[in-house]
C-alpha atoms as a PDB file:
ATOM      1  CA  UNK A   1     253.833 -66.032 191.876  1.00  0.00           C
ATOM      2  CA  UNK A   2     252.137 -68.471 189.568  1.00  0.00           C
ATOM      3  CA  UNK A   3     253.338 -71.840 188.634  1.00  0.00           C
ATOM      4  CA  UNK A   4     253.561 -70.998 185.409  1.00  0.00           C
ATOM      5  CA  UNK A   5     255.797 -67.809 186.110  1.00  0.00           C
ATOM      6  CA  UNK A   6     258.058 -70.048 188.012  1.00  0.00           C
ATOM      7  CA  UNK A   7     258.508 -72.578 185.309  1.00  0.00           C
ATOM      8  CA  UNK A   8     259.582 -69.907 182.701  1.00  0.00           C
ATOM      9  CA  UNK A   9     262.094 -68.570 185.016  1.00  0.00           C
ATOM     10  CA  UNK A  10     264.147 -72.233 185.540  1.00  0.00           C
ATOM     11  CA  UNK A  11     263.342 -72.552 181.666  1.00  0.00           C
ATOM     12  CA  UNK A  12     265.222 -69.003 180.654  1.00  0.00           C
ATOM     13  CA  UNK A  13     267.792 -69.454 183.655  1.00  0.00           C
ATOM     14  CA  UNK A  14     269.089 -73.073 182.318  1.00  0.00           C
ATOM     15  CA  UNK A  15     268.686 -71.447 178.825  1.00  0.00           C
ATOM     16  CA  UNK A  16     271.284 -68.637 179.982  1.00  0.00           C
ATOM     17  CA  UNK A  17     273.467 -70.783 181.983  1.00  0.00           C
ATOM     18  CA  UNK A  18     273.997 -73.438 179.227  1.00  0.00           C
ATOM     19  CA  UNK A  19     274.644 -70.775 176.286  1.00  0.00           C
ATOM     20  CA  UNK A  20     276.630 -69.153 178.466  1.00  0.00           C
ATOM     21  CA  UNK A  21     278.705 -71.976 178.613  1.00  0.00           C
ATOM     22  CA  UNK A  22     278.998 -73.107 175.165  1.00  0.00           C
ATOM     23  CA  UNK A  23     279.975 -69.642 174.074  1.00  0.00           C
ATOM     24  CA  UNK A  24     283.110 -69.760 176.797  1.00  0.00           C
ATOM     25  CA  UNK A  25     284.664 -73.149 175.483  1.00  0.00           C
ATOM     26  CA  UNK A  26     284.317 -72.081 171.735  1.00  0.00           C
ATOM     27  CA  UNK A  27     286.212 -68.914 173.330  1.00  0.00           C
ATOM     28  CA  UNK A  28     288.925 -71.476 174.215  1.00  0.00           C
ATOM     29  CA  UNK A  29     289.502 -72.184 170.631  1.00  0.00           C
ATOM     30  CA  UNK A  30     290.615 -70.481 167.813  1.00  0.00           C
ATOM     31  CA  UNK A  31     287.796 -71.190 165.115  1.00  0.00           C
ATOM     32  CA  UNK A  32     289.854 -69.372 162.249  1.00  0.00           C
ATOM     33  CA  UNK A  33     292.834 -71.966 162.751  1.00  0.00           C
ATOM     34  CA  UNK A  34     290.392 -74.421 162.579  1.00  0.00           C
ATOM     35  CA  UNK A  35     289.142 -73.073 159.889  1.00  0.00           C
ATOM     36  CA  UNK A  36     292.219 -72.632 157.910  1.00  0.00           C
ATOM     37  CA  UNK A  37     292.889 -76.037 158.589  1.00  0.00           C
ATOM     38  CA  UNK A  38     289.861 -77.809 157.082  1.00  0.00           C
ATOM     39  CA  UNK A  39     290.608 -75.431 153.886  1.00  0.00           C
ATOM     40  CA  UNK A  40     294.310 -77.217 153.728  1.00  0.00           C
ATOM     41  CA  UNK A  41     293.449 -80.454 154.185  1.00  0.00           C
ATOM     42  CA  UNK A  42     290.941 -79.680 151.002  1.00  0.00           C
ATOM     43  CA  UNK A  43     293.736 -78.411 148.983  1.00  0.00           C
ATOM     44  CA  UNK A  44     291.386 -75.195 147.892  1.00  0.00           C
ATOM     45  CA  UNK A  45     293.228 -71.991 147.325  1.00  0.00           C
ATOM     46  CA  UNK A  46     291.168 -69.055 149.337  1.00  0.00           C
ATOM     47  CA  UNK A  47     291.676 -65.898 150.811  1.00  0.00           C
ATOM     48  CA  UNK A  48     291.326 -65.070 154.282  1.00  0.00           C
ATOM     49  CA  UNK A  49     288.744 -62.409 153.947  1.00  0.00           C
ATOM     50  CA  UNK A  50     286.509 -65.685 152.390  1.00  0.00           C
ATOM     51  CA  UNK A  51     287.542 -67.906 155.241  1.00  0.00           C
ATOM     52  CA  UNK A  52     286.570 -65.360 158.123  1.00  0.00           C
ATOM     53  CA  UNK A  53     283.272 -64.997 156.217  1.00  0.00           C
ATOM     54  CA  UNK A  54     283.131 -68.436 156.267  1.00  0.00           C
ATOM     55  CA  UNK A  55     283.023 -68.616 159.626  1.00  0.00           C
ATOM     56  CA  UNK A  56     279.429 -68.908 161.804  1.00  0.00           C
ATOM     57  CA  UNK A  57     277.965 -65.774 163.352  1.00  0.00           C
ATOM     58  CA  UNK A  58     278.775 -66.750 166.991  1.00  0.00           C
ATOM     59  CA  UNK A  59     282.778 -67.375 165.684  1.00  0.00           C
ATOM     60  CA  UNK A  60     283.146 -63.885 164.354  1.00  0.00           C
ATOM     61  CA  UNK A  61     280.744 -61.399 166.755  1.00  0.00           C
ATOM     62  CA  UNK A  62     280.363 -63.517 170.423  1.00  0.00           C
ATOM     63  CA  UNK A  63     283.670 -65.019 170.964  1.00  0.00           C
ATOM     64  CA  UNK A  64     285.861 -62.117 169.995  1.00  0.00           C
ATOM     65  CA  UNK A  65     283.131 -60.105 172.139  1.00  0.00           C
ATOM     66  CA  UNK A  66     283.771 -62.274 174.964  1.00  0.00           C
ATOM     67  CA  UNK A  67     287.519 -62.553 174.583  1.00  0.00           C
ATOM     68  CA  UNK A  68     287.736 -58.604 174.676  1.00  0.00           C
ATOM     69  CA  UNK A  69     285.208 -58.663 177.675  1.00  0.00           C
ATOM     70  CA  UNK A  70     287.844 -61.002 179.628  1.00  0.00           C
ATOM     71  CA  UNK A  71     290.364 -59.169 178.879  1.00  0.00           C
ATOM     72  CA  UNK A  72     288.684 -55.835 180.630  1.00  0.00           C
ATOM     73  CA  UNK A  73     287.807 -58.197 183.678  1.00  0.00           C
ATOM     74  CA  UNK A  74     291.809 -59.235 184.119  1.00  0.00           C
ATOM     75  CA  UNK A  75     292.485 -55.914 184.315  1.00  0.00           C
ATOM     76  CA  UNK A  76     289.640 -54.683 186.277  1.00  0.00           C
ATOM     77  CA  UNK A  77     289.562 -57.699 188.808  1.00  0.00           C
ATOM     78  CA  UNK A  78     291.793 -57.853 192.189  1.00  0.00           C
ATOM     79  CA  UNK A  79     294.645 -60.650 191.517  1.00  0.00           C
ATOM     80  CA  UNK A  80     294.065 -62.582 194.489  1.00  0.00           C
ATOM     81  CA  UNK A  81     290.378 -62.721 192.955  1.00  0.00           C
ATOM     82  CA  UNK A  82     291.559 -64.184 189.549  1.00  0.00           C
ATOM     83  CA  UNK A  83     293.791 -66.877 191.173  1.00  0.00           C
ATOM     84  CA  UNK A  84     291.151 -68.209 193.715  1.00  0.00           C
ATOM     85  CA  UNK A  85     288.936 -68.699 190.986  1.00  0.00           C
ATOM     86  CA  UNK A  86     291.424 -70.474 188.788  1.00  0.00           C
ATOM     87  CA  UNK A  87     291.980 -72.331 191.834  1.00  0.00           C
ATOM     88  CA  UNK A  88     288.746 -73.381 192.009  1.00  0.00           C
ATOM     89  CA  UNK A  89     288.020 -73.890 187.937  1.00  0.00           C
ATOM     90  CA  UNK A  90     291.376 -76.694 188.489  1.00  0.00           C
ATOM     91  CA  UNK A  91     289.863 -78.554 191.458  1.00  0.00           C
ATOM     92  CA  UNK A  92     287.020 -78.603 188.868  1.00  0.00           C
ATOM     93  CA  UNK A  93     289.258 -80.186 186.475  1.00  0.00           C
ATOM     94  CA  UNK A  94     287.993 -77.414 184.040  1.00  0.00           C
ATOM     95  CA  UNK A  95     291.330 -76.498 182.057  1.00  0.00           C
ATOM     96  CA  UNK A  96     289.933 -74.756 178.769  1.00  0.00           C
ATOM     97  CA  UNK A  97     288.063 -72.015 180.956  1.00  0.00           C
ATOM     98  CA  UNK A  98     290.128 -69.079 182.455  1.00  0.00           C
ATOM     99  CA  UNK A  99     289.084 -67.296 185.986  1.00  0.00           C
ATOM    100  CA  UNK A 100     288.804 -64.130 183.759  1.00  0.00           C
ATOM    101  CA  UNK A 101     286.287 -66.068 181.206  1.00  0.00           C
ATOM    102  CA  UNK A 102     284.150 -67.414 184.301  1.00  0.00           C
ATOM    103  CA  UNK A 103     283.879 -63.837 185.475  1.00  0.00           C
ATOM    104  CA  UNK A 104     282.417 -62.683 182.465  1.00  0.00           C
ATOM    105  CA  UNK A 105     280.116 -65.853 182.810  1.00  0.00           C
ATOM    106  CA  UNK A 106     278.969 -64.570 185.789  1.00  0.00           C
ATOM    107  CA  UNK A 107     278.084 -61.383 184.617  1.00  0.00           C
ATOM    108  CA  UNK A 108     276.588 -62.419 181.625  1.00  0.00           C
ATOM    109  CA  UNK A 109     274.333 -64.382 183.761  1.00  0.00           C
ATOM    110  CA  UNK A 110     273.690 -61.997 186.007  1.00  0.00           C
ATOM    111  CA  UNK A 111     272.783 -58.669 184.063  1.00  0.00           C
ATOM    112  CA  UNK A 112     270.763 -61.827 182.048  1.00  0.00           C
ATOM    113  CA  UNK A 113     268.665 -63.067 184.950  1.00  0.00           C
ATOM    114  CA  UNK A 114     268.476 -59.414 186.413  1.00  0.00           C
ATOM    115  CA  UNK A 115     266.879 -58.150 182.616  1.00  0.00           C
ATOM    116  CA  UNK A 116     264.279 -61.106 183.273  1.00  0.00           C
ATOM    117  CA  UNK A 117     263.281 -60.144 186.744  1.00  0.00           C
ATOM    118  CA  UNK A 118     262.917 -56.489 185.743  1.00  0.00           C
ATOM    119  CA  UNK A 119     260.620 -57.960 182.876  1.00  0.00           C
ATOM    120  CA  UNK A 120     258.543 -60.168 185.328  1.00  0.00           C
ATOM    121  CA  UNK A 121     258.429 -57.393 187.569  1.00  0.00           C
ATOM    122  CA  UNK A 122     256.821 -55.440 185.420  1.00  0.00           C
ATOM    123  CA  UNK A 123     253.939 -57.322 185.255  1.00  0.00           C
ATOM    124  CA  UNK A 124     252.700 -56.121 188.206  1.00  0.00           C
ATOM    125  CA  UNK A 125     251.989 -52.190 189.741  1.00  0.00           C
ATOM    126  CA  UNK A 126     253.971 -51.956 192.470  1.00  0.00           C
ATOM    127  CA  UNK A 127     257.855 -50.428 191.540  1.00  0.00           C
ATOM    128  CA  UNK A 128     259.217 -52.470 195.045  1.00  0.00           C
ATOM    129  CA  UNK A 129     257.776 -55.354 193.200  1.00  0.00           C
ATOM    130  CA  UNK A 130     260.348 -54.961 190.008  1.00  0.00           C
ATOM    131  CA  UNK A 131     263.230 -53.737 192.154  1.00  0.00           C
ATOM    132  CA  UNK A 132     263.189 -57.381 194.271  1.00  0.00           C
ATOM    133  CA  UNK A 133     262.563 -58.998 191.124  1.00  0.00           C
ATOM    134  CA  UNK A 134     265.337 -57.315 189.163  1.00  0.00           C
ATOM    135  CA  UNK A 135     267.919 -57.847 192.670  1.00  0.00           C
ATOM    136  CA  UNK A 136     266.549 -61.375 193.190  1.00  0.00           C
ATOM    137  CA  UNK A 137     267.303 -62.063 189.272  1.00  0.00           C
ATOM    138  CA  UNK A 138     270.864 -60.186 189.531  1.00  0.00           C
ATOM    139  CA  UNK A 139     272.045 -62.087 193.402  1.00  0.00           C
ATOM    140  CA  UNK A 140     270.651 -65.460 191.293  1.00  0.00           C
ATOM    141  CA  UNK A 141     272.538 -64.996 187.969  1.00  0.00           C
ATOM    142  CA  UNK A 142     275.796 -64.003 190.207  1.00  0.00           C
ATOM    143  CA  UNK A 143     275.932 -66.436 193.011  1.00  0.00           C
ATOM    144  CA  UNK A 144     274.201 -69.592 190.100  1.00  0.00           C
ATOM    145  CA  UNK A 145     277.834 -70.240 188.761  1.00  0.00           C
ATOM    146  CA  UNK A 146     279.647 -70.302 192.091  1.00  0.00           C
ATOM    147  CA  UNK A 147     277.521 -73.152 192.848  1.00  0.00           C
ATOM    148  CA  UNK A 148     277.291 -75.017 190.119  1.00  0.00           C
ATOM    149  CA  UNK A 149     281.028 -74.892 189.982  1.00  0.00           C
ATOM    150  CA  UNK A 150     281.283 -75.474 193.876  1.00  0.00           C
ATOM    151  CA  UNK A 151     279.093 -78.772 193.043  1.00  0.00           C
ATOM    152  CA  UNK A 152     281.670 -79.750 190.257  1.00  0.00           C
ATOM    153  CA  UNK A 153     284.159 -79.482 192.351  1.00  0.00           C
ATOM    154  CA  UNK A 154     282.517 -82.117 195.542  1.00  0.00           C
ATOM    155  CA  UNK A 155     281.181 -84.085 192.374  1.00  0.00           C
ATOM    156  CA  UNK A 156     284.780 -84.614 190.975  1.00  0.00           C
ATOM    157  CA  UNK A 157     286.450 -84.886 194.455  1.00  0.00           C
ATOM    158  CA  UNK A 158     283.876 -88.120 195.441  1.00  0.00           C
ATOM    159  CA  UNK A 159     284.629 -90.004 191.822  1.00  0.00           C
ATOM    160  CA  UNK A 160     288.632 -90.004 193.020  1.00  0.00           C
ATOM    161  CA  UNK A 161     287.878 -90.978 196.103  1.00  0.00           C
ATOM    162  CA  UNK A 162     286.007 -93.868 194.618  1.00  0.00           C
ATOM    163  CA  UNK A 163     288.382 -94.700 191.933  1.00  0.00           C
ATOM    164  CA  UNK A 164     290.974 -94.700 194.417  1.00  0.00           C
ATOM    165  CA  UNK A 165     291.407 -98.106 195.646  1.00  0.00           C
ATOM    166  CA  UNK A 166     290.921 -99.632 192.532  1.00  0.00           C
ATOM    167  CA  UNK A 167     293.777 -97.759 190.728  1.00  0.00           C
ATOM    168  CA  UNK A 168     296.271 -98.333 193.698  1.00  0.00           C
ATOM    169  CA  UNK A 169     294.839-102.095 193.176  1.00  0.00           C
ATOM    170  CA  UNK A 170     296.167-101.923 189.497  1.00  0.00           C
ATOM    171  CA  UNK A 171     299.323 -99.965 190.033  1.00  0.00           C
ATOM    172  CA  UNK A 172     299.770-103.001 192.702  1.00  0.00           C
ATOM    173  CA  UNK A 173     299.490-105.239 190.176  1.00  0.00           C
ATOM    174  CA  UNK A 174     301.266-103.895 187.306  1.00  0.00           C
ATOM    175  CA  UNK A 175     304.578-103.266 189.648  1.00  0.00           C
ATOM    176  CA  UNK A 176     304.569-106.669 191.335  1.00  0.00           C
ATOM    177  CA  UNK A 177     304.468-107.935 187.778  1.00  0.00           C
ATOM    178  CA  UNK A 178     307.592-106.199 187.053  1.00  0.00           C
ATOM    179  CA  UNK A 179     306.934-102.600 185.840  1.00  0.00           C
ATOM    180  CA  UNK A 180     307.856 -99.320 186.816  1.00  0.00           C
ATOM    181  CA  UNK A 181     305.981 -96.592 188.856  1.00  0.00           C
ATOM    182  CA  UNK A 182     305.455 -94.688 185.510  1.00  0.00           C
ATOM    183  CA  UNK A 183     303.956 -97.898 183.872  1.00  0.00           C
ATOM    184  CA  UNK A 184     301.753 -98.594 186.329  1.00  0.00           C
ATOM    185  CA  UNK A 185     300.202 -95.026 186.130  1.00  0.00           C
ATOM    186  CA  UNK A 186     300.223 -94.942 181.974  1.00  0.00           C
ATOM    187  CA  UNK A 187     298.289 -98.341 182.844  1.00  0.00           C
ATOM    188  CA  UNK A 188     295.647 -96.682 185.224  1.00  0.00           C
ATOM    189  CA  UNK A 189     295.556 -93.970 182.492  1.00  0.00           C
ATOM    190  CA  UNK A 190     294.647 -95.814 179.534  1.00  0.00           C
ATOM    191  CA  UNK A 191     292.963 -98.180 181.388  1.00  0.00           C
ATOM    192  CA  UNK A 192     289.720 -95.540 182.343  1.00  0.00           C
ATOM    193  CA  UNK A 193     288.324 -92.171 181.535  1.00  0.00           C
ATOM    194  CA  UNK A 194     287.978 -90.522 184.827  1.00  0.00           C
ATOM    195  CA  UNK A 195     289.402 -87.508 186.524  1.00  0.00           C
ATOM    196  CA  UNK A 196     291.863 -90.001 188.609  1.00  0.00           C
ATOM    197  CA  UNK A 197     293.211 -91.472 185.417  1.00  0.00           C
ATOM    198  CA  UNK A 198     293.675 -87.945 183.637  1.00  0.00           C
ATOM    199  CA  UNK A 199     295.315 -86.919 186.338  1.00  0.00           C
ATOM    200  CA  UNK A 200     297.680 -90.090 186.121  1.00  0.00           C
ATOM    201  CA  UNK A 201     297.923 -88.794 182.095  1.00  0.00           C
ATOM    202  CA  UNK A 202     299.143 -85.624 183.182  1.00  0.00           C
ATOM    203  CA  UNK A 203     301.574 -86.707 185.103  1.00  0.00           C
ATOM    204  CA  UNK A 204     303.277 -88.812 182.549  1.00  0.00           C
ATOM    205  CA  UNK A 205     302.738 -85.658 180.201  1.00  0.00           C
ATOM    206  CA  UNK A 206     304.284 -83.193 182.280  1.00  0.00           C
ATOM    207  CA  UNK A 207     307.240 -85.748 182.992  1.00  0.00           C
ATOM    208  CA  UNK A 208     307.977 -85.835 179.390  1.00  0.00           C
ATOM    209  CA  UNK A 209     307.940 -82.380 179.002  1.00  0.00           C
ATOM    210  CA  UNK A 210     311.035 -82.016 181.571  1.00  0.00           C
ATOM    211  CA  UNK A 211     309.275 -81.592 184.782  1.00  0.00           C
ATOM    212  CA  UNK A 212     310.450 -83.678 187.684  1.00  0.00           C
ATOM    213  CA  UNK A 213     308.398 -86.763 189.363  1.00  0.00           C
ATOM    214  CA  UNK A 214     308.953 -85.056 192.403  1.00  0.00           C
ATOM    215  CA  UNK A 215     307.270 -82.001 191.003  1.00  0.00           C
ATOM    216  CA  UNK A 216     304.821 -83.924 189.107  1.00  0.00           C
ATOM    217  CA  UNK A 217     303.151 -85.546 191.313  1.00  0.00           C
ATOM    218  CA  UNK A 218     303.034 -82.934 194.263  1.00  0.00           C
ATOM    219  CA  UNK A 219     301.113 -81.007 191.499  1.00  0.00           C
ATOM    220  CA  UNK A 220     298.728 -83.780 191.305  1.00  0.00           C
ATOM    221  CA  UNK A 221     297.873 -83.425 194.804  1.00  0.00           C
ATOM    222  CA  UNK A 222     297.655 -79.708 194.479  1.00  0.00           C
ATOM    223  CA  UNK A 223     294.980 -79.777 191.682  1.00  0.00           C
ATOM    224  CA  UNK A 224     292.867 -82.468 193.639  1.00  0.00           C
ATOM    225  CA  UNK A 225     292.841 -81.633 196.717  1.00  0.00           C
ATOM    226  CA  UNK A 226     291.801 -84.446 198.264  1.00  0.00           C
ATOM    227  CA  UNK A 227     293.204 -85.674 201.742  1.00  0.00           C
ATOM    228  CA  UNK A 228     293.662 -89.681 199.993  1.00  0.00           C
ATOM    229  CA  UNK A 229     295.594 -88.471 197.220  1.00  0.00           C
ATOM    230  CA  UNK A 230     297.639 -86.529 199.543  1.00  0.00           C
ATOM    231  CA  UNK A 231     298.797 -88.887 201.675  1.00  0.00           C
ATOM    232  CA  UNK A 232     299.464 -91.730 199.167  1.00  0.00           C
ATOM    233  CA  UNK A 233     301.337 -88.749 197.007  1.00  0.00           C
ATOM    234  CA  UNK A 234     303.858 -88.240 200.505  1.00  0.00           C
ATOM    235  CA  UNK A 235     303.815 -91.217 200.667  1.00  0.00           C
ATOM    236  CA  UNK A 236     305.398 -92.421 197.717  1.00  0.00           C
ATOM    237  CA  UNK A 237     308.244 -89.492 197.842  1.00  0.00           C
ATOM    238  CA  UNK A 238     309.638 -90.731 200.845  1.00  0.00           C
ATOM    239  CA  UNK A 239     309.493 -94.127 199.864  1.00  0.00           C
ATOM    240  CA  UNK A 240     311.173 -92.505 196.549  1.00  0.00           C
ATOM    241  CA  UNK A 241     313.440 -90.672 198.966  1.00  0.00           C
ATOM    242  CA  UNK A 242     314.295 -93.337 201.153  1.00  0.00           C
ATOM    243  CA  UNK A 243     314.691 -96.088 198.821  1.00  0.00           C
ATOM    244  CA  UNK A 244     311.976 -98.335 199.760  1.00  0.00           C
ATOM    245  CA  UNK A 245     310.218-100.598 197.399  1.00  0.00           C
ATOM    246  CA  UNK A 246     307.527 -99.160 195.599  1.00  0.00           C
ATOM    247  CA  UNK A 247     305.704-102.206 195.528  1.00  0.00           C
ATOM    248  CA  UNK A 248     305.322-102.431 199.555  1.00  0.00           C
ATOM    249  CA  UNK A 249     304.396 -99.440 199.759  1.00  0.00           C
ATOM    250  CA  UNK A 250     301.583 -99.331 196.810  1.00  0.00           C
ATOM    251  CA  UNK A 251     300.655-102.453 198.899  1.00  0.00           C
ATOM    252  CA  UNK A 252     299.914-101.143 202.120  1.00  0.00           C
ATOM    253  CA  UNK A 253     298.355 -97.956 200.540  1.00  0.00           C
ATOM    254  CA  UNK A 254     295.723 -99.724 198.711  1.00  0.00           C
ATOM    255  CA  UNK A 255     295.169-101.802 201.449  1.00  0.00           C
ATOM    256  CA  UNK A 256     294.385 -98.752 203.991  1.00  0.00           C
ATOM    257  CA  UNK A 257     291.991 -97.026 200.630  1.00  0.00           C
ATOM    258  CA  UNK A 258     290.235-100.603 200.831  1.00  0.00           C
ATOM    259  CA  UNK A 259     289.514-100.250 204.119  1.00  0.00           C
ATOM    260  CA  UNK A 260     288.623 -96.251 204.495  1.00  0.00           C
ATOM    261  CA  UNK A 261     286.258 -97.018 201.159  1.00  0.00           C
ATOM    262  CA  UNK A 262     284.659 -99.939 203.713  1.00  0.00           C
ATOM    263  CA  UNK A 263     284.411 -97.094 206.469  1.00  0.00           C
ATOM    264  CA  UNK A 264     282.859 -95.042 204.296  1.00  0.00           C
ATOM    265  CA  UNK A 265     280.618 -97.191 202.926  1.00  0.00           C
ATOM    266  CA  UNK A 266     279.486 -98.661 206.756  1.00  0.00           C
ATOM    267  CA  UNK A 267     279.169 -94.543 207.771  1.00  0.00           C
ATOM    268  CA  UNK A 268     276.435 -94.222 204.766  1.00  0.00           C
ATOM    269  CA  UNK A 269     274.523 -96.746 205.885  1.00  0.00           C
ATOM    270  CA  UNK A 270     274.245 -95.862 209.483  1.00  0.00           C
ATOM    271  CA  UNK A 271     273.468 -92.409 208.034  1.00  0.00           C
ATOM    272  CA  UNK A 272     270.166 -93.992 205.532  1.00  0.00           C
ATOM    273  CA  UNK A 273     267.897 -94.591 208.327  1.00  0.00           C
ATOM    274  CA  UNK A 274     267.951 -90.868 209.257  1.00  0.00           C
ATOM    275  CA  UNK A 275     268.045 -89.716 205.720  1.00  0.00           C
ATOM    276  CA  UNK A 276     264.749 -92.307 205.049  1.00  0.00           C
ATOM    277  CA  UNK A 277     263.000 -90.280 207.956  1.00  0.00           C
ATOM    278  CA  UNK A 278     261.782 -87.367 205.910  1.00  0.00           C
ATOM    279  CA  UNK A 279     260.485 -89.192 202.785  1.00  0.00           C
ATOM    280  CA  UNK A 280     258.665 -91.875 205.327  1.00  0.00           C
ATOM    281  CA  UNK A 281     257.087 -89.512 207.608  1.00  0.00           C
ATOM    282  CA  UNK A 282     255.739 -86.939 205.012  1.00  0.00           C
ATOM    283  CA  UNK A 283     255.708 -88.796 201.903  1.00  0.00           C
ATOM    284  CA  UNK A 284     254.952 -92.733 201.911  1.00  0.00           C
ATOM    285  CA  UNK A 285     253.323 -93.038 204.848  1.00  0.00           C
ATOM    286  CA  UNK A 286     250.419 -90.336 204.029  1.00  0.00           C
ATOM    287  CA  UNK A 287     250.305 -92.407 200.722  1.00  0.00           C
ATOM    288  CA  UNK A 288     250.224 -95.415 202.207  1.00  0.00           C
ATOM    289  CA  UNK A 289     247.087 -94.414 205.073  1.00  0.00           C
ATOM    290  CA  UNK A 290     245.007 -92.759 201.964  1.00  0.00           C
ATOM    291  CA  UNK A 291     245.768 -96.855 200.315  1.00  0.00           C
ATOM    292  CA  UNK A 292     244.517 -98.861 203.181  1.00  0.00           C
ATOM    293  CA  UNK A 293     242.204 -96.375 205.295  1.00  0.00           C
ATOM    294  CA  UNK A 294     240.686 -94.596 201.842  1.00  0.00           C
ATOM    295  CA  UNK A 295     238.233 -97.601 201.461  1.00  0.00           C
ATOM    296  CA  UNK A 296     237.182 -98.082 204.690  1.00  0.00           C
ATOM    297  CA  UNK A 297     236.251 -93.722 204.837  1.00  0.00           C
ATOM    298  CA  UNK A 298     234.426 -94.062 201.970  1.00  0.00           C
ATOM    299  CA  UNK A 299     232.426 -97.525 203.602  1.00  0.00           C
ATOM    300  CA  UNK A 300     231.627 -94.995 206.872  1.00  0.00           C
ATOM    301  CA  UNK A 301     230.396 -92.021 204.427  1.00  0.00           C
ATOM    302  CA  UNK A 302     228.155 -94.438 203.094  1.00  0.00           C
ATOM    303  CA  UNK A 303     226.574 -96.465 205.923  1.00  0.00           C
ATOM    304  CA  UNK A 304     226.064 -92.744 207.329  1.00  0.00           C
ATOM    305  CA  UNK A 305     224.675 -91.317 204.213  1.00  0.00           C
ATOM    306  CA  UNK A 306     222.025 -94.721 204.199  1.00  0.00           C
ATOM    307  CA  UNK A 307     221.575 -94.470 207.844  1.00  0.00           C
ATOM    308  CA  UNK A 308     220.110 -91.128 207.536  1.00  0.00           C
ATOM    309  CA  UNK A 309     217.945 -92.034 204.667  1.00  0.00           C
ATOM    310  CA  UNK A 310     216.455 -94.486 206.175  1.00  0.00           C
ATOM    311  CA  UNK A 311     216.136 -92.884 209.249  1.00  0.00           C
END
């Protein structure tokens, strides 16, 4: 397979996979509302009929397409199915995409990528030549999702075990200076814009909406899943439970995250020189012999190539 081939294949597959996307959280919305509600605020009297037609081509063919699509998944797809993958799509911190929506993602993909590999496969004469391309396109299109969500999910995971400490640090802070528990974490949460502090938001959110702390923040754990977050979560209900200051125990909590983020940190670099092996041996130390010992090959070619004219 040609270069060329190759690069029109990550071209069309990014193509799919970002559409793809797109089209699933406008599916999240409702564009009419929206619609409707840019004609209020403009005070003009229309009719709904105008306002649909108003509305772009991907609003009034692909997401009602889509939404009718999901719907056939729910009721085709195994339960169990449906609530791993919205298990998954919350670890992700992905709330305006439903497990049945990220199915039909993955098929779209994947009769997508499969169409291209029949096409590509038909370039050629051999029929076992199209049917691997058309199977390697289809296994690609389905499996491409799972992975880019699985990656999400580690991404996310690693920037709350970063932001960690430092939160714990301000919550530490902000309750030694006299606030509450649920000040300190409105604090963390308007403070920064990461998946630690929205996390912190919900909380507060849910709280106000009648659910428990308790409840709250065991939730909190649930959607992160992250061993740190667990234990300073348990942590906190039985100091809750037993009536121990909150302050101490933020204390000794951020105190431990400052010191497993200083493990963690000491682990990586033991781990570089190992990691540095493969780009030294195969990649900078070719470079670096073609550098110094180029010269000196084309000095020998030379002398040799004089030599035997004058000899």
């Amino acid at each position: 397979m040609s270069i060329q081939i190759l690069l029109l294949i990550a071209v069309i597959a990014i193509g799919i996979v970002g559409f793809s996307i797109y089209l699933l959280r406008r599916a999240e919305e409702d564009p009419l509302a929206v619609r409707i509600d840019e004609f209020a605020a403009r005070e003009e009297i229309v009719s709904i009929e105008e306002i649909e037609l108003s509305l772009p081509l991907r609003d009034r063919i692909l997401v009602p397409m889509i939404r009718r699509v999901s719907e056939y998944v729910v009721r085709m797809t195994p339960q169990t199915t449906l609530e791993r993958t919205a298990k998954m799509l919350e670890l992700a911190g992905n709330t305006r995409m439903s497990a049945a929506e990220f199915w039909v993602y993955r098929i779209i993909a994947t009769f997508a990528l499969a169409a291209l590999g029949f096409w590509l496969g038909g370039r050629g004469d051999s029929i076992g030549q199209r049917v691997l391309y058309t199977l390697g396109g289809g296994l690609l299109g389905f499996f491409m999702p799972l992975l880019l969500l699985r990656s999400t999910i580690d991404r996310r995971k690693q920037a709350i075990i970063k932001k960690l400490p430092d939160a714990l640090d301000l919550m530490t802070i902000c309750v030694d200076a006299g606030l509450t528990f649920n000040a300190a974490m409105q604090r963390v949460a308007d403070k920064w814009d990461d998946p630690l502090a929205k996390e912190f938001g919900r909380v507060l959110y849910e709280m106000q909406l009648g659910k428990s702390r308790r409840q709250a923040l065991k939730d909190m754990a649930d959607r992160m899943d992250v061993p740190d977050v667990t234990n300073f979560i348990a942590a906190v209900l039985q100091a809750d439970q037993l009536g121990v200051g909150i302050g101490k125990v933020l204390r000794i909590q951020s105190e431990q995250m400052r010191i497993k983020r200083r493990q963690r940190a000491e682990e990586k670099a033991h781990q570089a020189p190992v990691k540095m092996t493969f780009p030294l041996v195969f990649l900078i130390f070719p470079s670096m012999f073609i550098v110094l010992l180029g010269p000196a090959v084309f000095q020998v070619i030379r002398s040799n190539a004089l030599g035997g004219l004058t000899g």
